[in-house]
PDB file of N, CA and C in Angstrom:
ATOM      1  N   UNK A   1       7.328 -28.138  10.850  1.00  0.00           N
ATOM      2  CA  UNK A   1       6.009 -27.660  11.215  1.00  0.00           C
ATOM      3  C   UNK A   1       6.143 -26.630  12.325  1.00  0.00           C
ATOM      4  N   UNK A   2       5.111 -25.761  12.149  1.00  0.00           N
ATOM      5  CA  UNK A   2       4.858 -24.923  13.230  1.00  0.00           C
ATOM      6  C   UNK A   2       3.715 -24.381  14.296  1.00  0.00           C
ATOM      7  N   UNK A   3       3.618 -24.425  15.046  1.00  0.00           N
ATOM      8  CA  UNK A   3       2.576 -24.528  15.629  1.00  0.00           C
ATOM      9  C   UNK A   3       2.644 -23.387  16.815  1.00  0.00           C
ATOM     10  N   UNK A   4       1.445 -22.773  16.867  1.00  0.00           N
ATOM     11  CA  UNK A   4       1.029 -21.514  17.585  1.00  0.00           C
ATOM     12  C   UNK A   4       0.027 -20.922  17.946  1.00  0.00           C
ATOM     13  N   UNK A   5      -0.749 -20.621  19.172  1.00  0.00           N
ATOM     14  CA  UNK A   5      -2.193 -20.662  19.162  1.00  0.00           C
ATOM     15  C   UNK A   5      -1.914 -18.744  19.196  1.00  0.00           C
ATOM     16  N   UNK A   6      -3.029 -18.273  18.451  1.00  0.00           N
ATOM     17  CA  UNK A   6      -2.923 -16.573  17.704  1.00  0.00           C
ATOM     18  C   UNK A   6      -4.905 -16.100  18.933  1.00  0.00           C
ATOM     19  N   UNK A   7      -4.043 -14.968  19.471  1.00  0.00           N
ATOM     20  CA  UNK A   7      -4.905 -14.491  20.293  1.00  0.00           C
ATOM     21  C   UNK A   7      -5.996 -13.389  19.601  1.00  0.00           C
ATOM     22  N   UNK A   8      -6.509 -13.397  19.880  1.00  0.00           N
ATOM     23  CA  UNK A   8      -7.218 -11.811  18.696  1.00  0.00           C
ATOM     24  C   UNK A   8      -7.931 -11.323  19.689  1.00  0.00           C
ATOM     25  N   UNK A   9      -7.963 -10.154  20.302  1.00  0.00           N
ATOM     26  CA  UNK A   9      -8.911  -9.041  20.961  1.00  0.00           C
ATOM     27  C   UNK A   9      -9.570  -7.746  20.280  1.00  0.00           C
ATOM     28  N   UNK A  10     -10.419  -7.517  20.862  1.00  0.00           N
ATOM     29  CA  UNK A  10     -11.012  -6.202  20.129  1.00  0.00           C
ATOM     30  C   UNK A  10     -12.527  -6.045  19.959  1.00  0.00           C
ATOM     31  N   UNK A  11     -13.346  -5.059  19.402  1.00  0.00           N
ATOM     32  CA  UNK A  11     -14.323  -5.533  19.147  1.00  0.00           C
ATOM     33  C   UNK A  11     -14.412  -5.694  17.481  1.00  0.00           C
ATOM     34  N   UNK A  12     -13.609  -5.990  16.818  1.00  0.00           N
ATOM     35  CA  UNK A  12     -13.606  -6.121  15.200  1.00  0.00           C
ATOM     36  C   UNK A  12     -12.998  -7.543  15.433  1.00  0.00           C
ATOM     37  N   UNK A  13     -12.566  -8.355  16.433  1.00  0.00           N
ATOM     38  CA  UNK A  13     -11.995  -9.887  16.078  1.00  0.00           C
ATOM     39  C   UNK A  13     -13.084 -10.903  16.118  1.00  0.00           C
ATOM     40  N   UNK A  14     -14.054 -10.881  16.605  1.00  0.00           N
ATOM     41  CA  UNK A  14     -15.098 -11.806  15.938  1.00  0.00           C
ATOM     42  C   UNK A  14     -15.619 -12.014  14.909  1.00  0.00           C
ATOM     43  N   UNK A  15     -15.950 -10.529  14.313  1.00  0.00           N
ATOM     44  CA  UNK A  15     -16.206 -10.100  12.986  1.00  0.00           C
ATOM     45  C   UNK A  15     -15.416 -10.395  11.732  1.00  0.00           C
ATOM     46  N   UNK A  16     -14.124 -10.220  12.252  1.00  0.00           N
ATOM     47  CA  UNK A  16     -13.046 -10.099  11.190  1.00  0.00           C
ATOM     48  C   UNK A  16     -13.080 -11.895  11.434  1.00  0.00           C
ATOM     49  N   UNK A  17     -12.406 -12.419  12.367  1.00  0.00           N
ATOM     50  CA  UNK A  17     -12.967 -14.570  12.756  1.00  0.00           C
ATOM     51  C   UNK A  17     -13.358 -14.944  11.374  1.00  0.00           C
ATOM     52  N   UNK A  18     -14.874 -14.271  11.630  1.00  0.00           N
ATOM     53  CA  UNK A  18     -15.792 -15.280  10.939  1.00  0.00           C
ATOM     54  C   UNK A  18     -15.805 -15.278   9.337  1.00  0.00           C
ATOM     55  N   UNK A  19     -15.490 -13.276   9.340  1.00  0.00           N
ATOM     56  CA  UNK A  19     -15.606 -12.996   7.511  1.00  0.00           C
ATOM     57  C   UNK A  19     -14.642 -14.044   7.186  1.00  0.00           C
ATOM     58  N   UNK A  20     -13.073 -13.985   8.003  1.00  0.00           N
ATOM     59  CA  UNK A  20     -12.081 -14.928   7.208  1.00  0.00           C
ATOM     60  C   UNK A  20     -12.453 -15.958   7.089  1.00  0.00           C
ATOM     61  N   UNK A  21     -12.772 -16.649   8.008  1.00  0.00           N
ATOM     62  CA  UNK A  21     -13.538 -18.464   7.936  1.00  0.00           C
ATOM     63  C   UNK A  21     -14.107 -18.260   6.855  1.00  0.00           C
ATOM     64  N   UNK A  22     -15.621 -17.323   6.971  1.00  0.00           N
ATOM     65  CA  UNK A  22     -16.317 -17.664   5.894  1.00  0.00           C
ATOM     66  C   UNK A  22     -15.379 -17.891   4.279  1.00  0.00           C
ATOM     67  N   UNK A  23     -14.709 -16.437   3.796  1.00  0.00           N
ATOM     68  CA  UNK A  23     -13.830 -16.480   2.828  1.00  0.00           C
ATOM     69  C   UNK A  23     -12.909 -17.817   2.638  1.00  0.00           C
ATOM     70  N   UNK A  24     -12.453 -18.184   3.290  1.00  0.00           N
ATOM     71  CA  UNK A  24     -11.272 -19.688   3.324  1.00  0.00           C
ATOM     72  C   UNK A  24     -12.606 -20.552   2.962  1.00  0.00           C
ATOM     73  N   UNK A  25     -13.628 -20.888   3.118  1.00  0.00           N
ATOM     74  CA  UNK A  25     -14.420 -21.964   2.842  1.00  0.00           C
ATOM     75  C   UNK A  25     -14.875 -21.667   1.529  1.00  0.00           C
ATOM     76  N   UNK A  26     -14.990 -20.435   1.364  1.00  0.00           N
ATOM     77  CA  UNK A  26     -15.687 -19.865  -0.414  1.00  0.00           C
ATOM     78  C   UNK A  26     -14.442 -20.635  -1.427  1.00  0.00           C
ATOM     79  N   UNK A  27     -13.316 -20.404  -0.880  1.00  0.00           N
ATOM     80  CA  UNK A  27     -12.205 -20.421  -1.303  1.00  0.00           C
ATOM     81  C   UNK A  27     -11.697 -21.780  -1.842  1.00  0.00           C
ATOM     82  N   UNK A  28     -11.840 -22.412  -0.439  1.00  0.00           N
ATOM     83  CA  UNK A  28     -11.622 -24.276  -0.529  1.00  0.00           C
ATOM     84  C   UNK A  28     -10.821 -24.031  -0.149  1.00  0.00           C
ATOM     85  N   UNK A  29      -9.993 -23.271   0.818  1.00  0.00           N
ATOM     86  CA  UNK A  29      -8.699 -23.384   1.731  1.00  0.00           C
ATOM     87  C   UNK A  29      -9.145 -23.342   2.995  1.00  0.00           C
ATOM     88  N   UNK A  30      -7.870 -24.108   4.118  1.00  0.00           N
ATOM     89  CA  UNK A  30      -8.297 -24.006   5.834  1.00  0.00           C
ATOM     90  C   UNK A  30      -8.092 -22.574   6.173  1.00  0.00           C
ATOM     91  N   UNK A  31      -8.923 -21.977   7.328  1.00  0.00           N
ATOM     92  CA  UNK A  31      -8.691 -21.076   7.519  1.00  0.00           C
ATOM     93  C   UNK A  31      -7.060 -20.813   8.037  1.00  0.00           C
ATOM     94  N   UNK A  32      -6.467 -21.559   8.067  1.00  0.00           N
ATOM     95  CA  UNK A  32      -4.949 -21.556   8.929  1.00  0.00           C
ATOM     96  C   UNK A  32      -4.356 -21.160   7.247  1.00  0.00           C
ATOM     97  N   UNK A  33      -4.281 -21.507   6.387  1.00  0.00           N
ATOM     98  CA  UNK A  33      -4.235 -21.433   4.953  1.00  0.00           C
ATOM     99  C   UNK A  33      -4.547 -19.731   4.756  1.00  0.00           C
ATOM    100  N   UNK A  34      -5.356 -19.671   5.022  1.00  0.00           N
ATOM    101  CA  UNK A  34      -5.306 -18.396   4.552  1.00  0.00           C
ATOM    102  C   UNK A  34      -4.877 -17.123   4.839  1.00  0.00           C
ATOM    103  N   UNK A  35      -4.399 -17.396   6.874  1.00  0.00           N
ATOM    104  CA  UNK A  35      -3.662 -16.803   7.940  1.00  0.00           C
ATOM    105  C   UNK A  35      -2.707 -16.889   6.851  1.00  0.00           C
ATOM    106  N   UNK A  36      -1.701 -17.686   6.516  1.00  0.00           N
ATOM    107  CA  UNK A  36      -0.353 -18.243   6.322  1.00  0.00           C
ATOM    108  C   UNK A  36      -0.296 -17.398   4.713  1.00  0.00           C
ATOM    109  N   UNK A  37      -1.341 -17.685   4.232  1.00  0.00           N
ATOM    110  CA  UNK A  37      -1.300 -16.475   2.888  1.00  0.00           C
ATOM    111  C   UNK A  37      -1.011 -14.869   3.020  1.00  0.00           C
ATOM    112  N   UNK A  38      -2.195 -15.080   4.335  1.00  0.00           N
ATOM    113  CA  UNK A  38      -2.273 -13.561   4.826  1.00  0.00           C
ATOM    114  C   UNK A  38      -0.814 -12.625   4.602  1.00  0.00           C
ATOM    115  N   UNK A  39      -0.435 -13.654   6.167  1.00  0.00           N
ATOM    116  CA  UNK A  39       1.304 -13.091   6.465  1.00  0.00           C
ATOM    117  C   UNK A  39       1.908 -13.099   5.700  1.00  0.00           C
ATOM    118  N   UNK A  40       2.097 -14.230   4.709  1.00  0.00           N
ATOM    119  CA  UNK A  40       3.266 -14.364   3.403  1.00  0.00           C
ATOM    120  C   UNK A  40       3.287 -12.753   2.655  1.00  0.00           C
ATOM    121  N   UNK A  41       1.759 -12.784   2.187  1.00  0.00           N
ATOM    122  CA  UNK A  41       2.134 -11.752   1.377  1.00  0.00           C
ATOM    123  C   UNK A  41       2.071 -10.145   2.102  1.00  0.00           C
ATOM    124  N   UNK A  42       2.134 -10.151   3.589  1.00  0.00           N
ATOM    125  CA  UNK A  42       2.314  -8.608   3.819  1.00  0.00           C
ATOM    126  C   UNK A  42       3.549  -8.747   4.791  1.00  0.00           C
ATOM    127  N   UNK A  43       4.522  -9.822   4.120  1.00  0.00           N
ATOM    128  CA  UNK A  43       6.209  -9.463   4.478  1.00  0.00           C
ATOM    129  C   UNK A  43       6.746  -9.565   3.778  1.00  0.00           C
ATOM    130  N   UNK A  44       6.093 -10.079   2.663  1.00  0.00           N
ATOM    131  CA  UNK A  44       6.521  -9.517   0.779  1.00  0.00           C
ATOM    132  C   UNK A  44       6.201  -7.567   0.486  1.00  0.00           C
ATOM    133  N   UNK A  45       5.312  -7.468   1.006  1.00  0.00           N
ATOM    134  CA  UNK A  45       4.998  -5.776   0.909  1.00  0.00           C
ATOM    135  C   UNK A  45       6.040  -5.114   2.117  1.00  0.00           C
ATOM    136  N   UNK A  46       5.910  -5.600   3.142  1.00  0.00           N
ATOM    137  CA  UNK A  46       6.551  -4.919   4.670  1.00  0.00           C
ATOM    138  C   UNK A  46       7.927  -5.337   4.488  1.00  0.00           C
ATOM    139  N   UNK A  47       7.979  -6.593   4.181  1.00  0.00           N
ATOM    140  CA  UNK A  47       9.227  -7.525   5.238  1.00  0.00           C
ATOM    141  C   UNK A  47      10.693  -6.774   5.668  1.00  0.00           C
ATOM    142  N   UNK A  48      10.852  -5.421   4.512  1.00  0.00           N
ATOM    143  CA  UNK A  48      12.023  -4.922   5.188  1.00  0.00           C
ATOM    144  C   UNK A  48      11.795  -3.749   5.595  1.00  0.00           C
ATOM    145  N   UNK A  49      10.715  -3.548   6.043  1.00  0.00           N
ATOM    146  CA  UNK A  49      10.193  -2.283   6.866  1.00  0.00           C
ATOM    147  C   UNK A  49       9.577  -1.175   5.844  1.00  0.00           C
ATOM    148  N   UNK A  50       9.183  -0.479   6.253  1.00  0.00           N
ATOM    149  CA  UNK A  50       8.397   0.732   5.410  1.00  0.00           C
ATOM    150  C   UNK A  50       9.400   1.677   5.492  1.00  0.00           C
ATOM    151  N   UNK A  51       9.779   2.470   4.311  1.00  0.00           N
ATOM    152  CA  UNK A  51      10.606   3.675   4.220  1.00  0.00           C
ATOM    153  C   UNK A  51      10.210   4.773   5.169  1.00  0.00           C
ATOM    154  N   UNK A  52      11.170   5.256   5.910  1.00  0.00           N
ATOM    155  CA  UNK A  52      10.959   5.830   6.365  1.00  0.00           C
ATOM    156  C   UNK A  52      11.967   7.283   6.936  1.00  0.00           C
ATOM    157  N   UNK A  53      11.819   7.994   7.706  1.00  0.00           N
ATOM    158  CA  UNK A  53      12.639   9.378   7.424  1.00  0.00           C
ATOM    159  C   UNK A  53      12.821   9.747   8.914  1.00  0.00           C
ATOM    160  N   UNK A  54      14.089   9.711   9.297  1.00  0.00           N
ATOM    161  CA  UNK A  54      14.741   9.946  10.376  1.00  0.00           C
ATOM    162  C   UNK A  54      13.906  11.558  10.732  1.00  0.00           C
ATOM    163  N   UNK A  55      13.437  11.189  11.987  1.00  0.00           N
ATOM    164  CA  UNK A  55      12.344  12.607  12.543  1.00  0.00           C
ATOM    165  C   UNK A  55      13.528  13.647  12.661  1.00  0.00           C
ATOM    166  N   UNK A  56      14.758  13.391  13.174  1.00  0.00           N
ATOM    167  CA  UNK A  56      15.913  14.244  13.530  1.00  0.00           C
ATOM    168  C   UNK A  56      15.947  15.325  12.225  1.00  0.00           C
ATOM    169  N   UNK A  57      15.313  15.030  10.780  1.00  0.00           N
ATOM    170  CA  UNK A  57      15.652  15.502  10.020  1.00  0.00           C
ATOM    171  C   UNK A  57      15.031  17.461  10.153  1.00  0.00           C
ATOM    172  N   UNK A  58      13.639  16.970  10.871  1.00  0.00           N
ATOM    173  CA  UNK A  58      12.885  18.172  11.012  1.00  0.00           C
ATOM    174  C   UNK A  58      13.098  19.178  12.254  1.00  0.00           C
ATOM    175  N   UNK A  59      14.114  18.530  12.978  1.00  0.00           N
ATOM    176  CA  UNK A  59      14.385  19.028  13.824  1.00  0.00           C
ATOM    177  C   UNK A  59      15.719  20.102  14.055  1.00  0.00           C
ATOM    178  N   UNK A  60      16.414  19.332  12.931  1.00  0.00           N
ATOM    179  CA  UNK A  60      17.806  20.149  12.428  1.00  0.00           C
ATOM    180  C   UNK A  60      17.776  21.233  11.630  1.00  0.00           C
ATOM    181  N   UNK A  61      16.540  21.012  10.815  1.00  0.00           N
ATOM    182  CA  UNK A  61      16.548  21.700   9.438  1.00  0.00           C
ATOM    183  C   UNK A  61      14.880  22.413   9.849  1.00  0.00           C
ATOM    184  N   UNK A  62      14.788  23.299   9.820  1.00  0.00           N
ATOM    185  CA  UNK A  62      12.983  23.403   9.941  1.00  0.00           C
ATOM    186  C   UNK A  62      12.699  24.230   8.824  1.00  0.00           C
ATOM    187  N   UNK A  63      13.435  24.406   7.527  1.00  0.00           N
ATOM    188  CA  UNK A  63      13.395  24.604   6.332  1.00  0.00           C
ATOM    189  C   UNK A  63      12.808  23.459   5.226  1.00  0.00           C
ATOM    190  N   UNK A  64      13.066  21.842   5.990  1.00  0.00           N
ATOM    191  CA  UNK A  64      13.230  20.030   5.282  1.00  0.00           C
ATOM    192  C   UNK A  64      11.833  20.505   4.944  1.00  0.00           C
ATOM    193  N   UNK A  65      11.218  19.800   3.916  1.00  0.00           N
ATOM    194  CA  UNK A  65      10.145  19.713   3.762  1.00  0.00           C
ATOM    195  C   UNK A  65      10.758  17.771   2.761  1.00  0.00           C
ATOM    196  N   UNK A  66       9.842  17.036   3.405  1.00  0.00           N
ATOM    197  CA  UNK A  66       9.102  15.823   3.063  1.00  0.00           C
ATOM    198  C   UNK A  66       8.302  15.594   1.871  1.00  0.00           C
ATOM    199  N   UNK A  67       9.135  14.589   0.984  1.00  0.00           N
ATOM    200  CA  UNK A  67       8.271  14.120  -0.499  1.00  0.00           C
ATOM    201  C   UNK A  67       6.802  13.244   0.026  1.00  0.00           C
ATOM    202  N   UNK A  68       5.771  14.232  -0.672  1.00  0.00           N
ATOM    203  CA  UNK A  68       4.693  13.415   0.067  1.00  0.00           C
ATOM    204  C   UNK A  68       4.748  12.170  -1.107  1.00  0.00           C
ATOM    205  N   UNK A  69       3.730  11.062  -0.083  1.00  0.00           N
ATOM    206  CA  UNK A  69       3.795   9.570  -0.943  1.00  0.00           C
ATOM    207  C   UNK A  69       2.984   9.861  -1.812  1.00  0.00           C
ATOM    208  N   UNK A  70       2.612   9.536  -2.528  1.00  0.00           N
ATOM    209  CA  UNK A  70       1.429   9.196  -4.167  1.00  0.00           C
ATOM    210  C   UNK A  70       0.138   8.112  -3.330  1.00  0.00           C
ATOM    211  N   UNK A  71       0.686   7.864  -2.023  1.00  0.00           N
ATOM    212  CA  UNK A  71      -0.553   6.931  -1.404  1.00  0.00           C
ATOM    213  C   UNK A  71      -1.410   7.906  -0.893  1.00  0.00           C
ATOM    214  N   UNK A  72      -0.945   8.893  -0.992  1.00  0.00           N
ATOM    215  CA  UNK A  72      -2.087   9.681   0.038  1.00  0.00           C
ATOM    216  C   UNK A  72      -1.974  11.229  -0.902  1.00  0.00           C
ATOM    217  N   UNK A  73      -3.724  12.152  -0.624  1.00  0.00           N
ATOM    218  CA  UNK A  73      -3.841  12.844  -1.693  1.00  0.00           C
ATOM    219  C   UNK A  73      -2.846  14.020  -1.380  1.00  0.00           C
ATOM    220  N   UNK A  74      -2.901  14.958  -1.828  1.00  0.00           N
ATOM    221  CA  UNK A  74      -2.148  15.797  -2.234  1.00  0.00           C
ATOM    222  C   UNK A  74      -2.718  17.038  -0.975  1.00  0.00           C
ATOM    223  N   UNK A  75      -1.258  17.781   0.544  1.00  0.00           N
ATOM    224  CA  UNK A  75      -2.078  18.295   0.971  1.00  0.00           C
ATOM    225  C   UNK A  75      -1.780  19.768   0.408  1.00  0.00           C
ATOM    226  N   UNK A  76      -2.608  20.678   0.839  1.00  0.00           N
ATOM    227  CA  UNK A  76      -2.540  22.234   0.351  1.00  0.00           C
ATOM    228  C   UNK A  76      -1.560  22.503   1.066  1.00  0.00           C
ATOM    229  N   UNK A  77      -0.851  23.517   0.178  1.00  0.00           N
ATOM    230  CA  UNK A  77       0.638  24.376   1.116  1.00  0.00           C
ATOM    231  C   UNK A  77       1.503  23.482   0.612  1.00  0.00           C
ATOM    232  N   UNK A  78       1.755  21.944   0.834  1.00  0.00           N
ATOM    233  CA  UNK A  78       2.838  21.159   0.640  1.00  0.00           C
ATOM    234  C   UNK A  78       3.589  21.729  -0.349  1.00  0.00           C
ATOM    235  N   UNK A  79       3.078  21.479  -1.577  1.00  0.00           N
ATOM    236  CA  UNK A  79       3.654  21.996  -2.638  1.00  0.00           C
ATOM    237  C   UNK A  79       4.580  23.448  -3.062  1.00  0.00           C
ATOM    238  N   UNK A  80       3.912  24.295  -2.443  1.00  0.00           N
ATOM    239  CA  UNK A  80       4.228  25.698  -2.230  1.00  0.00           C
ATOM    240  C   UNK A  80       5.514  26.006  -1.482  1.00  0.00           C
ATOM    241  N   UNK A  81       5.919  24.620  -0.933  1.00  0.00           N
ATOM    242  CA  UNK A  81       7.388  24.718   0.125  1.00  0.00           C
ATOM    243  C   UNK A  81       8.502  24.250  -0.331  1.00  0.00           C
ATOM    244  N   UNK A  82       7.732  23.422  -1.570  1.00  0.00           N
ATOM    245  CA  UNK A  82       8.928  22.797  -2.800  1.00  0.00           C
ATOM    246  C   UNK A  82       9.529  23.584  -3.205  1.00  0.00           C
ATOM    247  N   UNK A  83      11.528  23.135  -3.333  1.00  0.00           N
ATOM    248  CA  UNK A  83      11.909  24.217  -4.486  1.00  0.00           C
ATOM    249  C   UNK A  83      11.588  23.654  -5.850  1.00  0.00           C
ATOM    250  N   UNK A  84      12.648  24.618  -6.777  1.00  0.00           N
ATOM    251  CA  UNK A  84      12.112  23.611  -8.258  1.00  0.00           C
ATOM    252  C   UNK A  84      12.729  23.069  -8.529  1.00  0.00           C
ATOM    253  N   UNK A  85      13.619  22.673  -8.274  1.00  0.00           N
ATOM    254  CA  UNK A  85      14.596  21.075  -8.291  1.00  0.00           C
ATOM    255  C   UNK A  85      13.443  19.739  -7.874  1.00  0.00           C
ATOM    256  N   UNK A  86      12.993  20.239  -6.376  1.00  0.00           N
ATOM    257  CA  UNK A  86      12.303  19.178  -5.823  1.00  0.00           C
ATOM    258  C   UNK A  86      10.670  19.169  -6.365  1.00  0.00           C
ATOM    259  N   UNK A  87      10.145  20.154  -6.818  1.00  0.00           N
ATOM    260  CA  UNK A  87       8.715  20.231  -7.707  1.00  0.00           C
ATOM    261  C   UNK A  87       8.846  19.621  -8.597  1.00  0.00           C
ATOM    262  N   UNK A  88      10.030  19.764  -9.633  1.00  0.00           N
ATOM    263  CA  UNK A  88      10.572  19.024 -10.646  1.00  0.00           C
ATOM    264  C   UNK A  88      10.509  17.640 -10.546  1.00  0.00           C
ATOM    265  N   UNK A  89      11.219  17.110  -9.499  1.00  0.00           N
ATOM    266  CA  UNK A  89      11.381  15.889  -9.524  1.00  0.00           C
ATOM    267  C   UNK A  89      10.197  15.096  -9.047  1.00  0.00           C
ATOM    268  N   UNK A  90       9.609  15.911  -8.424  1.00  0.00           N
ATOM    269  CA  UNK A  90       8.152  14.907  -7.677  1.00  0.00           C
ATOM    270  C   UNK A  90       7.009  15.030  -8.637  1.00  0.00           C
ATOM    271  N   UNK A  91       7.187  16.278  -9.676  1.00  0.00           N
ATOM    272  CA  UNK A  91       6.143  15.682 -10.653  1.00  0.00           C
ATOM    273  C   UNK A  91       6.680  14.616 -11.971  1.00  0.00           C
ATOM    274  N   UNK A  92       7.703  14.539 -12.177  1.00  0.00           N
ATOM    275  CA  UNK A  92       8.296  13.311 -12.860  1.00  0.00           C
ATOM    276  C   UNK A  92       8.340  11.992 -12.189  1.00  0.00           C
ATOM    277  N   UNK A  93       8.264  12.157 -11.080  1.00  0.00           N
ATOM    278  CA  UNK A  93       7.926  10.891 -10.165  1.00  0.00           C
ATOM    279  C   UNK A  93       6.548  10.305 -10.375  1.00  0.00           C
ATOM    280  N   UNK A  94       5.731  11.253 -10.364  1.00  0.00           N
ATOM    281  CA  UNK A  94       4.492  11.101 -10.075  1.00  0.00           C
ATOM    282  C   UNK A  94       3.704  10.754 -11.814  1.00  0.00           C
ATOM    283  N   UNK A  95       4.388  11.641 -12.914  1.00  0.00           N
ATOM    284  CA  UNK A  95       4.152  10.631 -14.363  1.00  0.00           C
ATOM    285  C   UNK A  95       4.725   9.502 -14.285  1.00  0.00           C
ATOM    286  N   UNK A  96       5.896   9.054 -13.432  1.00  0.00           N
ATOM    287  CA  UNK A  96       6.329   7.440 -13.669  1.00  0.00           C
ATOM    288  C   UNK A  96       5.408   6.715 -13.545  1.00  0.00           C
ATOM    289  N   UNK A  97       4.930   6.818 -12.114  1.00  0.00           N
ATOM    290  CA  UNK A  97       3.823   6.266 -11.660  1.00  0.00           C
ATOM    291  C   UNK A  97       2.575   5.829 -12.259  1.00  0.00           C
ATOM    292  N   UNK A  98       2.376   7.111 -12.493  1.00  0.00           N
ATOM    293  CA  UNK A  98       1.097   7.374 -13.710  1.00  0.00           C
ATOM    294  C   UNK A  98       1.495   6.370 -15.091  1.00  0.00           C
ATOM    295  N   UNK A  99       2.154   6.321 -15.453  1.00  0.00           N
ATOM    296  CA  UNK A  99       2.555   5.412 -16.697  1.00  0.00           C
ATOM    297  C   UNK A  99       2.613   4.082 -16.790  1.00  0.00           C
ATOM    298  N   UNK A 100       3.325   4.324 -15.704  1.00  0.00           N
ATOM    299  CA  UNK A 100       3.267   2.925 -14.510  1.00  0.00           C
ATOM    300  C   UNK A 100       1.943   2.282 -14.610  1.00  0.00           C
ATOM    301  N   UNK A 101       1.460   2.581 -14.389  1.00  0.00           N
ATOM    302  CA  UNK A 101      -0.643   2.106 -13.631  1.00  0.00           C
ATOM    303  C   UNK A 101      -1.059   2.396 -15.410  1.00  0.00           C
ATOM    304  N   UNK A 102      -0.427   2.964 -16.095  1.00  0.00           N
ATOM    305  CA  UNK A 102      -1.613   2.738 -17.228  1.00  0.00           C
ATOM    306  C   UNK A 102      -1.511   1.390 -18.263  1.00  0.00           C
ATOM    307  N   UNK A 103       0.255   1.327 -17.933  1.00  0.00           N
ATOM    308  CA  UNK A 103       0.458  -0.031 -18.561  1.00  0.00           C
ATOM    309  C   UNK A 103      -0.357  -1.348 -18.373  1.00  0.00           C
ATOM    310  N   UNK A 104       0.153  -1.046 -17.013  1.00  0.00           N
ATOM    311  CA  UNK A 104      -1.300  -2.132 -15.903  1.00  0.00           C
ATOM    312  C   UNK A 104      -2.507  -2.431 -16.462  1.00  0.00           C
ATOM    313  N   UNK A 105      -2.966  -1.072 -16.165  1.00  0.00           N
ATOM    314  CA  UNK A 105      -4.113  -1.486 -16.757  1.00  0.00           C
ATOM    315  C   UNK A 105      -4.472  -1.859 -18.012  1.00  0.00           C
ATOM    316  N   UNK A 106      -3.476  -1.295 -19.147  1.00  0.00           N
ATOM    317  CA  UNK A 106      -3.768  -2.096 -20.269  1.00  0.00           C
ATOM    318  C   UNK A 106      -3.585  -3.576 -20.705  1.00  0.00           C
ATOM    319  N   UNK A 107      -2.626  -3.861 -19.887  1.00  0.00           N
ATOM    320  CA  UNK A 107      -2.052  -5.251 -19.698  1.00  0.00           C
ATOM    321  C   UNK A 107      -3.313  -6.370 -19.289  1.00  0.00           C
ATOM    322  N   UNK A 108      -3.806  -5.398 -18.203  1.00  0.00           N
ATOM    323  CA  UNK A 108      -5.366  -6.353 -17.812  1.00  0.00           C
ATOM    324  C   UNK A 108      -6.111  -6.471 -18.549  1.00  0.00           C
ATOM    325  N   UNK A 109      -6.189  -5.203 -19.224  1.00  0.00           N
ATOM    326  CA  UNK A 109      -7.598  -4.985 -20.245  1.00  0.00           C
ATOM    327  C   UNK A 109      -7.265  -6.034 -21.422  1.00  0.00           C
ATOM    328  N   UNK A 110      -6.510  -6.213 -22.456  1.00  0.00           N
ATOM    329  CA  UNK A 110      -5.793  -7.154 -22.860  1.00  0.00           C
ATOM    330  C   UNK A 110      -6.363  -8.353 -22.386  1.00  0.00           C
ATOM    331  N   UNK A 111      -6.104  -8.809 -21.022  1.00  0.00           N
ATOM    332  CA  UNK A 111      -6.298  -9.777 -20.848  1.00  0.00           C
ATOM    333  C   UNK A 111      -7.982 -10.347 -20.501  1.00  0.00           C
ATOM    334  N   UNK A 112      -8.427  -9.103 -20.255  1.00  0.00           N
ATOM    335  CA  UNK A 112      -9.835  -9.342 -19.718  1.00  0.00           C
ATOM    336  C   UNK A 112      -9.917  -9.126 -18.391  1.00  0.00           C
ATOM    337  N   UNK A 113      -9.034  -8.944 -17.803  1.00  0.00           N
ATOM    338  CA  UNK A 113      -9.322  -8.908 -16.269  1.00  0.00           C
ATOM    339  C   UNK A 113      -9.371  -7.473 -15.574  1.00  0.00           C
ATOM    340  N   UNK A 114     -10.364  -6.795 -16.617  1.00  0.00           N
ATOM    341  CA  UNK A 114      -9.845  -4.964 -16.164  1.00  0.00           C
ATOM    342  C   UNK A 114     -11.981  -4.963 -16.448  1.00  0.00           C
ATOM    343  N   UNK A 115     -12.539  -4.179 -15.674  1.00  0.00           N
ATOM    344  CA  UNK A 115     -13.836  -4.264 -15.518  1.00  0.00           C
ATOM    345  C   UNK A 115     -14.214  -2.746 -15.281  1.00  0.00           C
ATOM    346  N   UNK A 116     -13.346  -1.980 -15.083  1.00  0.00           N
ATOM    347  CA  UNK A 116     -13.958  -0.770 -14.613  1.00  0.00           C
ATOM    348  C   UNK A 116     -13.556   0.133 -16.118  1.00  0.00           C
ATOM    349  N   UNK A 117     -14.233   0.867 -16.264  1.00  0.00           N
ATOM    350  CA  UNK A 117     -13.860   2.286 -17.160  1.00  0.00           C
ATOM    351  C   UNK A 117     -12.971   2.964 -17.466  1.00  0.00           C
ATOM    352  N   UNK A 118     -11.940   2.910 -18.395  1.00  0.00           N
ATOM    353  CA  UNK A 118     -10.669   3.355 -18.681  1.00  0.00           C
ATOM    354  C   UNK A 118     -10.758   4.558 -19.420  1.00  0.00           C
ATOM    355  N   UNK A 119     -10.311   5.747 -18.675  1.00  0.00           N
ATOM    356  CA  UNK A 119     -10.578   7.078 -19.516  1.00  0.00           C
ATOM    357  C   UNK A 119      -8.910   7.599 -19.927  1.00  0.00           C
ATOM    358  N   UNK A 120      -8.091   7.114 -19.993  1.00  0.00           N
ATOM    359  CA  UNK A 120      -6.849   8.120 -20.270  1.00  0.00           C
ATOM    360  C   UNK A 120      -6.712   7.437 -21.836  1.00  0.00           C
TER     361      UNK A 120
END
């Protein structure tokens, strides 16, 4: 067992308190239950750190240009700094992806658990 009293400050920790309580009771779990869910699953996403890119890189090279993520939209110019090796490869990246998420979603739809509007 483990035991630990968890401090929360801010003005979003009362708010955020109560939504969770409330949710854990919708749920039929303790709110400590659902802390313990919480964490589990964002050191299954995190637990060995977020990829990331030695800053030294931009500092050596001020030619480097950075694969943007697929989490975030697309900015202007970025692209334009790509060669075509690396344009190449980041739009084949970016159909994986895409193929990726459509399986998904058919997989749900299939199952019933897909609710929104499927246009591809």
């Amino acid at each position: 067992m483990f035991t630990r009293q968890i401090y929360w400050s801010g003005e979003e920790a009362v708010a955020i308190a109560e939504e969770a309580m409330k949710l854990a009771k919708e749920e039929g779990i303790s709110f400590n239950k659902l802390l313990f869910n919480a964490v589990k699953e964002y050191l299954k996403r995190h637990g060995r750190g977020n990829p990331a890119m030695p800053l030294d890189r931009w500092v050596e090279d001020r030619e480097f240009v950075a694969f943007p993520t697929l989490g975030e939209r697309p900015k202007e110019g970025l692209l334009e700094q790509m060669d075509e090796d690396m344009l190449d490869e980041y739009a084949s990246l970016a159909r994986q992806h895409l193929e990726a998420a459509k399986r998904e979603i058919r997989r749900r739809m299939a199952e019933g658990k897909w609710r929104k509007p499927y246009y591809w």
